[in-house]
Protein backbone atom coordinates (compact mmCIF):
# COMPACT_ATOMS: atom_id res chain seq x y z
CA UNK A 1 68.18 -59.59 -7.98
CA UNK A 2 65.29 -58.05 -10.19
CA UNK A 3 62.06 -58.62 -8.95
CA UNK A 4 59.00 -58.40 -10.66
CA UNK A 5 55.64 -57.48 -7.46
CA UNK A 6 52.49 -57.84 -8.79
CA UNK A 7 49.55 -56.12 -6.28
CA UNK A 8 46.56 -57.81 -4.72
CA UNK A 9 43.19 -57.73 -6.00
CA UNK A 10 43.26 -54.03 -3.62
CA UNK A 11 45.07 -52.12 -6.08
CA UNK A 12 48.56 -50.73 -6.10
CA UNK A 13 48.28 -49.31 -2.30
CA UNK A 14 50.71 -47.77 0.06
CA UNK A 15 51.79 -51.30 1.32
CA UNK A 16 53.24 -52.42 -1.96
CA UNK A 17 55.41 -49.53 -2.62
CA UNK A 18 56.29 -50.17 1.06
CA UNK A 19 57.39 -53.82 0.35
CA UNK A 20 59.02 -52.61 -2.83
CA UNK A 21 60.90 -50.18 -1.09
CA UNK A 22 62.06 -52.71 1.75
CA UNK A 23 63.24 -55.16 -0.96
CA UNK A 24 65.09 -52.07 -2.73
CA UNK A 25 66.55 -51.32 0.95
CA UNK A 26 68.03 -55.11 0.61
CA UNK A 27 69.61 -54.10 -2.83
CA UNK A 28 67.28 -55.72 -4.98
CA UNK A 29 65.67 -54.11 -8.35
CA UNK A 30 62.21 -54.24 -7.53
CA UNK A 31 59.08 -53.24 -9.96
CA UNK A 32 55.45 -52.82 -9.14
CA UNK A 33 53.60 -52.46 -12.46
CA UNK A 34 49.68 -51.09 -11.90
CA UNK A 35 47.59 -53.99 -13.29
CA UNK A 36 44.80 -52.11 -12.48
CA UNK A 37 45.41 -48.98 -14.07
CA UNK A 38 45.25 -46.26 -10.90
CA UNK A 39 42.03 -47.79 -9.45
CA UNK A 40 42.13 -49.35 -6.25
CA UNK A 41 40.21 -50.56 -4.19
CA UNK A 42 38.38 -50.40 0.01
CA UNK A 43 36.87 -53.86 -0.02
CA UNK A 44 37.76 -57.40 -1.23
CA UNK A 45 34.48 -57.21 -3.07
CA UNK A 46 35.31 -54.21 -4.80
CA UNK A 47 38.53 -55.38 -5.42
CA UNK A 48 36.89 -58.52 -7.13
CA UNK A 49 35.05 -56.07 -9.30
CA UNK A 50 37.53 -54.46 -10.69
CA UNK A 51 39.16 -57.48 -11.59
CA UNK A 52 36.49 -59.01 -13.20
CA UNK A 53 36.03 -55.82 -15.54
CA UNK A 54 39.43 -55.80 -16.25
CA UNK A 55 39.19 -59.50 -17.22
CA UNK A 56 41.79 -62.56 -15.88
CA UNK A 57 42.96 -62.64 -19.74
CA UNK A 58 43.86 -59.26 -19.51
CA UNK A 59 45.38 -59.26 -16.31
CA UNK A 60 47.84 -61.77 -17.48
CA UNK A 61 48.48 -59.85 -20.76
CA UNK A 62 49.50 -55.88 -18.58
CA UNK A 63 51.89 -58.51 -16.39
CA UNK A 64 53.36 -60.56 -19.58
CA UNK A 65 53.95 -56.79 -21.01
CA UNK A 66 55.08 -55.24 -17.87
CA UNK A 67 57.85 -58.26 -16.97
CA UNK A 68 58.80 -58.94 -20.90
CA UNK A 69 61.29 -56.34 -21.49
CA UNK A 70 63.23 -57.75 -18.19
CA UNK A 71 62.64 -61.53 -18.31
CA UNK A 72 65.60 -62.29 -20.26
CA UNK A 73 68.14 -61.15 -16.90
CA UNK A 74 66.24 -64.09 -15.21
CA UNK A 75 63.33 -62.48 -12.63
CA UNK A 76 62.07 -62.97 -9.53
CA UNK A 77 58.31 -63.28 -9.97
CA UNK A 78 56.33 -62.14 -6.23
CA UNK A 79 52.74 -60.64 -5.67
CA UNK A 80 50.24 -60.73 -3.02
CA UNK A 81 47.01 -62.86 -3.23
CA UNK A 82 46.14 -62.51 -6.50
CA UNK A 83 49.26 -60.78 -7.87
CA UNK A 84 51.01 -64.07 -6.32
CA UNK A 85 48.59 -66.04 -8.50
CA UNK A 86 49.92 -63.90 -11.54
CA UNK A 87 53.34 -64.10 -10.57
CA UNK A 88 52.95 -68.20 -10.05
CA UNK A 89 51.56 -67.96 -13.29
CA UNK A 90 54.23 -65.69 -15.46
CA UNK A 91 57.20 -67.79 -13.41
CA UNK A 92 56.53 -71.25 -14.54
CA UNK A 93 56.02 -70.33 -18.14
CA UNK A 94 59.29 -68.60 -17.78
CA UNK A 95 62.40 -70.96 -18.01
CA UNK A 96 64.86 -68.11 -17.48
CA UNK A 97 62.65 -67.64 -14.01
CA UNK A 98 65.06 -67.31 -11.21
CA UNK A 99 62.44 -67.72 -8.13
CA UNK A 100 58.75 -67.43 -7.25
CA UNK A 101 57.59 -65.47 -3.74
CA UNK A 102 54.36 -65.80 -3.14
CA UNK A 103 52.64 -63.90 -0.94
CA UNK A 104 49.11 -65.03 0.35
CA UNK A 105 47.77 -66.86 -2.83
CA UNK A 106 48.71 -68.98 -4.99
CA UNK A 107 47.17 -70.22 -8.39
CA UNK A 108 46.09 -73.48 -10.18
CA UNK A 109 49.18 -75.26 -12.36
CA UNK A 110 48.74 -76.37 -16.02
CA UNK A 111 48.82 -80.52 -16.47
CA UNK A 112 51.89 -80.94 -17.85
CA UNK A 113 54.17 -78.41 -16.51
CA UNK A 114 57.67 -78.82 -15.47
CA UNK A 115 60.08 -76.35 -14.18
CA UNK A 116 63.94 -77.69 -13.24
CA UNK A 117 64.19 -77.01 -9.45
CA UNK A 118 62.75 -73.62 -9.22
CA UNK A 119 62.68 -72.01 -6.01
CA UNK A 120 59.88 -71.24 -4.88
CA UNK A 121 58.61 -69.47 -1.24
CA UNK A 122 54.97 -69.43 0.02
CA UNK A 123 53.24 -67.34 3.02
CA UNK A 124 50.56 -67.53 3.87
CA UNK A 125 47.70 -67.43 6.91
CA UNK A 126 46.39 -70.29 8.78
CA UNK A 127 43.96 -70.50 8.27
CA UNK A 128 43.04 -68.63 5.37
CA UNK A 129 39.48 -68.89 3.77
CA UNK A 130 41.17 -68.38 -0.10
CA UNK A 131 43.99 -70.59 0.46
CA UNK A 132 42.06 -73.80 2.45
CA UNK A 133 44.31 -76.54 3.64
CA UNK A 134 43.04 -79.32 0.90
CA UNK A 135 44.07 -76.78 -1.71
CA UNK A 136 47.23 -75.89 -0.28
CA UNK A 137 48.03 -79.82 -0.06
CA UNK A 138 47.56 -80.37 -3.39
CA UNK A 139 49.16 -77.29 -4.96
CA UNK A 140 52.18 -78.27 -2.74
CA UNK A 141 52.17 -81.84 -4.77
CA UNK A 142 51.62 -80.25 -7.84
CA UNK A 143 54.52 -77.65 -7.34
CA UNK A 144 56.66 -80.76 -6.51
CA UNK A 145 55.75 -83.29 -8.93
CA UNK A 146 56.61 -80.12 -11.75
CA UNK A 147 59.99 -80.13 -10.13
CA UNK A 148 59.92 -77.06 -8.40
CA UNK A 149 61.51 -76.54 -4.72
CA UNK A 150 58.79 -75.59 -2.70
CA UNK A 151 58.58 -74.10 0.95
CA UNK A 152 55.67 -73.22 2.54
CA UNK A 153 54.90 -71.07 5.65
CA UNK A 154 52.40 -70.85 7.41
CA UNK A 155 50.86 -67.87 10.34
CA UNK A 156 48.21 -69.36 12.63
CA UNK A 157 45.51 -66.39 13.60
CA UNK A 158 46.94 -63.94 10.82
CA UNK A 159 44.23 -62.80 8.55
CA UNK A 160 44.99 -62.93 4.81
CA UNK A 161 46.58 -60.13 3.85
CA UNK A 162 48.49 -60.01 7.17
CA UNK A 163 51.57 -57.78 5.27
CA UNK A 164 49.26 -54.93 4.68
CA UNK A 165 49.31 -52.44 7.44
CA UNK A 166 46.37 -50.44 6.19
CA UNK A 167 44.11 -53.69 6.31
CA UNK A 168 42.12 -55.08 8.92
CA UNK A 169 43.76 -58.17 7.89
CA UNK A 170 47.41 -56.91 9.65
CA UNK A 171 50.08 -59.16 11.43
CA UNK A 172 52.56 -57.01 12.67
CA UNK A 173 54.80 -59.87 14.12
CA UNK A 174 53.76 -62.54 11.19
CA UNK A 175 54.47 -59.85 8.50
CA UNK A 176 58.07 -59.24 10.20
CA UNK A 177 58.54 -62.83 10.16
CA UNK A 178 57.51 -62.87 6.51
CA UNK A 179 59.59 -60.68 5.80
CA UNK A 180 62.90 -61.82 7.54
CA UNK A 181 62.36 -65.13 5.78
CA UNK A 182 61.51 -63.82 2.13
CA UNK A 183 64.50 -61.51 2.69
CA UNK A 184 67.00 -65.02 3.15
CA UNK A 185 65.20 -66.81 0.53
CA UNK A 186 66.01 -64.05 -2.19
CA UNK A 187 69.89 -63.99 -0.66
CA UNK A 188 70.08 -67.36 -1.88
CA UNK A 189 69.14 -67.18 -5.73
């Protein structure tokens, strides 16, 4: 399977190459383009910085160009936080989409949009103060009523970015759980 991992709003870190490289180990093609150009960053604030200088236009525009040349084989669109919020975004505008793995965020979906039964996976914390539960009720809805096959899974007391081993955030059981489950979900597309 060829799967497209778009970062957090932290940068490409250690803990994406990581995941990368344990999606790799399970024989998939895996690639983790630098939205951000080489700047990372210490701090969700700082993080939120550079992502507001770099613009959410332009954001969009480095993933479009970065998953383009390998759309047409049918990807796998995942990120964390706000990489899964780009990869939401790229994989329902994407009929040859072959799943959606979101990590810890999600994004708003477009009035309108239908996708035919795409799979898609979502982890995330519980609770977690980006993703509150009256927005992930209605995004659930939303994801359904567009026709997409939606699971959901939730980590009481892990902190957002639970996956990330570097962040304060960190779930060492909920990110192996995370993983064991994303793992299944991409044997099945």
């Amino acid at each position: 399977m060829d799967i497209m991992l778009f970062h957090s709003a932290f940068g490409l870190r250690p803990a994406v190459h990581a995941a990368a490289d344990r999606l790799g180990s399970a024989g998939h093609e895996v690639r983790v383009p630098d939205l951000f150009d080489g700047q990372t960053a210490d701090s969700t604030e700082e993080g939120r910085d550079i992502k507001d200088r770099i613009g959410q236009e332009e954001l969009l525009r480095r993933a479009i160009a970065a998953a383009a040349p390998y759309s047409d084989a049918g990807l796998v669109y995942a990120g964390f936080s706000l990489g899964g919020a780009i990869a939401q975004n790229l994989a329902l505008a994407d009929d040859k989409a072959r799943g959606l793995l979101l990590l810890h965020g999600t994004s708003d979906i477009a009035e309108g949009t239908v996708v035919d039964g795409l799979p898609v996976q979502l982890h995330v914390a519980d609770p977690d103060p980006f993703e509150p539960d009256d927005w992930l009720n209605s995004w659930y809805l939303r994801m359904q009523r567009a026709g997409a096959d939606v699971e959901v899974h939730r980590y009481a007391g892990a902190g957002h970015l639970y996956t990330d081993p570097d962040l304060p955030d960190y779930d060492e059981a909920a990110a192996e759980q995370t993983w064991r489950v994303a793992l299944a979900f991409l044997d099945t597309l």
